[in-house]
N, C-alpha and C. Protein backbone atom coordinates (compact mmCIF):
# COMPACT_ATOMS: atom_id res chain seq x y z
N UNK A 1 82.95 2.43 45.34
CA UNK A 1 83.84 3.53 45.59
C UNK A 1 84.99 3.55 44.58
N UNK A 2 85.47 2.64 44.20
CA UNK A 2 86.34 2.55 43.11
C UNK A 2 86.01 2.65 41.94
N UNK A 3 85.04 2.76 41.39
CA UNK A 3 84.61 3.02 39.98
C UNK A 3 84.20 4.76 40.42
N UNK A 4 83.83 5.36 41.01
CA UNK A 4 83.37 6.65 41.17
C UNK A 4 85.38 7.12 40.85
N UNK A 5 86.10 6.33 41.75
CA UNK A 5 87.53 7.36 41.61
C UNK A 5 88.32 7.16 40.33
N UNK A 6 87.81 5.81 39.58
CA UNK A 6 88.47 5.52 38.40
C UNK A 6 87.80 7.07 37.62
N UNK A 7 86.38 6.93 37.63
CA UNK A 7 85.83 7.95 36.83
C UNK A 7 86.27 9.04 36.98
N UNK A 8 86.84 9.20 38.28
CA UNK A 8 86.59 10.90 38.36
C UNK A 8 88.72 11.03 37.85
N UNK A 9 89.24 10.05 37.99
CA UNK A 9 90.34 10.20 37.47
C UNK A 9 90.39 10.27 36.04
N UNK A 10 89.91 9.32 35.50
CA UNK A 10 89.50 9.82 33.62
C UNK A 10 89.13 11.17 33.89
N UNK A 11 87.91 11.55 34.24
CA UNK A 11 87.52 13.12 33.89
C UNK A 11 88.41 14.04 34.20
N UNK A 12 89.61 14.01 35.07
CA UNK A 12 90.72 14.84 35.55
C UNK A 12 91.94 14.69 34.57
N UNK A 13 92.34 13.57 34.14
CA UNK A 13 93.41 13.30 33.48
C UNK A 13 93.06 13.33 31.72
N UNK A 14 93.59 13.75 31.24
CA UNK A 14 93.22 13.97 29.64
C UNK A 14 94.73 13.62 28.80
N UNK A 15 94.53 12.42 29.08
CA UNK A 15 96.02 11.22 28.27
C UNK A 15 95.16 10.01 28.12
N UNK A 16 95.73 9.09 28.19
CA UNK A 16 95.69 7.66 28.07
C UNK A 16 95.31 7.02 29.22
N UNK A 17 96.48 7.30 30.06
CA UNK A 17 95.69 6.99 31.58
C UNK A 17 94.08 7.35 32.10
N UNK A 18 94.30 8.70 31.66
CA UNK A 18 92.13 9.13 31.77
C UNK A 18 91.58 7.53 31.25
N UNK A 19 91.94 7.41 29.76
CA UNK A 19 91.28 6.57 28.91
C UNK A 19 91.04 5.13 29.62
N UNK A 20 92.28 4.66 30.30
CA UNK A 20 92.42 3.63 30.82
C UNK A 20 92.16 3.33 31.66
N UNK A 21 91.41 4.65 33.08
CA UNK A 21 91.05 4.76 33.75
C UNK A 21 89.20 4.24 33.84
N UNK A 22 88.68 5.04 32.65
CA UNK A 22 87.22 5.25 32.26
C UNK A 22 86.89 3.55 31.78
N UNK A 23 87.90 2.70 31.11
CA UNK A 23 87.41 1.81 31.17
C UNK A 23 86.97 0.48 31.68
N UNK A 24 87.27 0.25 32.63
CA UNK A 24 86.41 -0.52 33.38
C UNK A 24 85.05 -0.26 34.24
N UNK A 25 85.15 1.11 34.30
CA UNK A 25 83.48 1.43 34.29
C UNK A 25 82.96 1.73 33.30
N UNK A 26 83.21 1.81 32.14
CA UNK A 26 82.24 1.71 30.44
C UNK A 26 81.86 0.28 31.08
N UNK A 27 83.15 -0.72 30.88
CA UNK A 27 82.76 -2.48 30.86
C UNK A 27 81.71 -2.72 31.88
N UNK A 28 81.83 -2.33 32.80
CA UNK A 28 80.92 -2.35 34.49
C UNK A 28 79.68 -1.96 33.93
N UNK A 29 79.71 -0.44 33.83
CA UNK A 29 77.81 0.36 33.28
C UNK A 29 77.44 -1.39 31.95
N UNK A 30 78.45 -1.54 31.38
CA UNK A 30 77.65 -2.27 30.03
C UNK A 30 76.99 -3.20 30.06
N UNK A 31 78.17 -4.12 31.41
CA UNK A 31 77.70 -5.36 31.78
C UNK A 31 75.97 -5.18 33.07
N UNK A 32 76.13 -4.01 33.49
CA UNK A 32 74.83 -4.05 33.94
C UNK A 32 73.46 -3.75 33.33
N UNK A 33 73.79 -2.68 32.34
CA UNK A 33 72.69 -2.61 31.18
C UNK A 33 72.72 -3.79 30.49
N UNK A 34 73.53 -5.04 30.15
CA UNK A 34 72.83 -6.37 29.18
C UNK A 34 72.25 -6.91 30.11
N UNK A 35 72.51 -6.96 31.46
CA UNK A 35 71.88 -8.34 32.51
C UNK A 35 70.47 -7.44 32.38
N UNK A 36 70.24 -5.76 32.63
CA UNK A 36 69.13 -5.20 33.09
C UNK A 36 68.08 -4.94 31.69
N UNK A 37 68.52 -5.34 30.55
CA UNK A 37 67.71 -4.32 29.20
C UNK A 37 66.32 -5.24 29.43
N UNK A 38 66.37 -6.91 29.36
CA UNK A 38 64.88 -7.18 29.04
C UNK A 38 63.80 -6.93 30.08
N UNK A 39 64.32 -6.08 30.94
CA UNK A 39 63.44 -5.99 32.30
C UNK A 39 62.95 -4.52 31.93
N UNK A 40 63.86 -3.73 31.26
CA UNK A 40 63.17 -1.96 31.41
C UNK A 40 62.02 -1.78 29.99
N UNK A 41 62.07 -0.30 30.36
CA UNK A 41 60.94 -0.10 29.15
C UNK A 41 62.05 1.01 28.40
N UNK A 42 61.23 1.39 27.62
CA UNK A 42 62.09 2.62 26.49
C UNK A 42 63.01 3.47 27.24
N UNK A 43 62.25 3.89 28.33
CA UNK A 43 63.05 5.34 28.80
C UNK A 43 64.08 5.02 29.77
N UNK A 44 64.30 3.47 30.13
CA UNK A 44 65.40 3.16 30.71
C UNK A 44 66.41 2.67 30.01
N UNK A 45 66.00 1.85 28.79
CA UNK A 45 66.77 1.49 27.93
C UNK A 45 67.58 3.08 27.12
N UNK A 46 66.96 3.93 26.50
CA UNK A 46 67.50 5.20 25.87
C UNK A 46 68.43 5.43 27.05
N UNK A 47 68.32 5.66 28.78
CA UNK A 47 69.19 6.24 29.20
C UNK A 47 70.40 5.73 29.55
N UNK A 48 70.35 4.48 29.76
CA UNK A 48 71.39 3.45 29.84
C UNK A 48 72.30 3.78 28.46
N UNK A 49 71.54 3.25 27.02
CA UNK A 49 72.38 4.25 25.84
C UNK A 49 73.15 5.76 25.44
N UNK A 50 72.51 6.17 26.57
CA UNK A 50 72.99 7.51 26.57
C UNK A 50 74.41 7.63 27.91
N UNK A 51 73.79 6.88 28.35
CA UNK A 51 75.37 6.85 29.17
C UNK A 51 76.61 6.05 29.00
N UNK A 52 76.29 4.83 28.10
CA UNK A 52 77.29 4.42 27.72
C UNK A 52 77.90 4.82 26.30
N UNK A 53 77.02 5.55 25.39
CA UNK A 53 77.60 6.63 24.65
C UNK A 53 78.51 7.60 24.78
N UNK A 54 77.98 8.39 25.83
CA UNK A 54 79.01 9.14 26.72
C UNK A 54 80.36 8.69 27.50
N UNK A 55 79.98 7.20 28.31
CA UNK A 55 81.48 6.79 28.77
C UNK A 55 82.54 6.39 27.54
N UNK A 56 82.22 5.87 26.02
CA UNK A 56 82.82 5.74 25.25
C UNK A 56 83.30 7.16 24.57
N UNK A 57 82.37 8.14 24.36
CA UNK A 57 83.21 9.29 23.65
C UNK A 57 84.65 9.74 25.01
N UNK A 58 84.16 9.56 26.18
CA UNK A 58 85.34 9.75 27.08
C UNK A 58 86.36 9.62 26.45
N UNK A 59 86.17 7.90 26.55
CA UNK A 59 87.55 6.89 26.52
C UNK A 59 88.40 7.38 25.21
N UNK A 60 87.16 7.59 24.21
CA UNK A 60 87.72 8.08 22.98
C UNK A 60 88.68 9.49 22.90
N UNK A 61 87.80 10.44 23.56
CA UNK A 61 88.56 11.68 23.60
C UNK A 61 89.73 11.61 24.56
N UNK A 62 89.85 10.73 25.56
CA UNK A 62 91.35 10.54 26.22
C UNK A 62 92.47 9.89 25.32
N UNK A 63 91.73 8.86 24.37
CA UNK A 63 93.10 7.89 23.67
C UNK A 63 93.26 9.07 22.44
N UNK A 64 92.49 10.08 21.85
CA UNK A 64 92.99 11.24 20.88
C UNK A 64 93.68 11.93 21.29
N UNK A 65 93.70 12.70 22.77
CA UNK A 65 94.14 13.55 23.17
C UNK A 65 95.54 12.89 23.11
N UNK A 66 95.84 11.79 23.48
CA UNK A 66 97.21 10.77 24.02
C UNK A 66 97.68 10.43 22.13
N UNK A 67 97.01 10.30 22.03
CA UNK A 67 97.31 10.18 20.17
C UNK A 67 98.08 11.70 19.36
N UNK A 68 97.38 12.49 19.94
CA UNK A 68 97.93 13.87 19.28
C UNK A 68 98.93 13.95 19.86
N UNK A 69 99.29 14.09 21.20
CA UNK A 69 100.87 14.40 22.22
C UNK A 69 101.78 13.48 21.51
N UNK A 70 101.55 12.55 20.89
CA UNK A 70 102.57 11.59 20.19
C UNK A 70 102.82 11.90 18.68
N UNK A 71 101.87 12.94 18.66
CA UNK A 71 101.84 12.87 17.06
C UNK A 71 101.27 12.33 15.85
N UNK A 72 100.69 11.34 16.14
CA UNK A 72 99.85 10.19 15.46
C UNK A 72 99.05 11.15 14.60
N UNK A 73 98.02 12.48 14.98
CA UNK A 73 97.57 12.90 14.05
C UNK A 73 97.42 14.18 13.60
């Protein structure tokens, strides 16, 4: 239940906090895709990659968004 509200607080908040929010479920999804990769086949492995692709462009597009409000770029 707490990783669903961290997430859904990243996807609501578009600062740093989003960012800071999203990450401990990137770390969580990651650490369960290394314990789970030598057990799947291709199409579990690609989707596991595809979702932790996605939780990282998050994190990314929250720490830019929090980067531009400051000015940085």
């Amino acid at each position: 239940m707490a990783l669903v509200a961290l997430l859904l607080v990243g996807f609501a908040v578009p600062s740093l906090w989003g960012g800071l929010a999203v990450l401990p479920v990137l770390l969580f999804v990651g650490w369960l895709a290394y314990l789970s990769w030598p057990s799947l086949r291709l199409w579990g492995r690609l989707m596991r990659v595809v979702l932790l692709t996605f939780l990282v462009l998050v994190v990314a597009d929250r720490f830019v968004a929090f980067t531009r409000l400051l000015g940085w770029f």
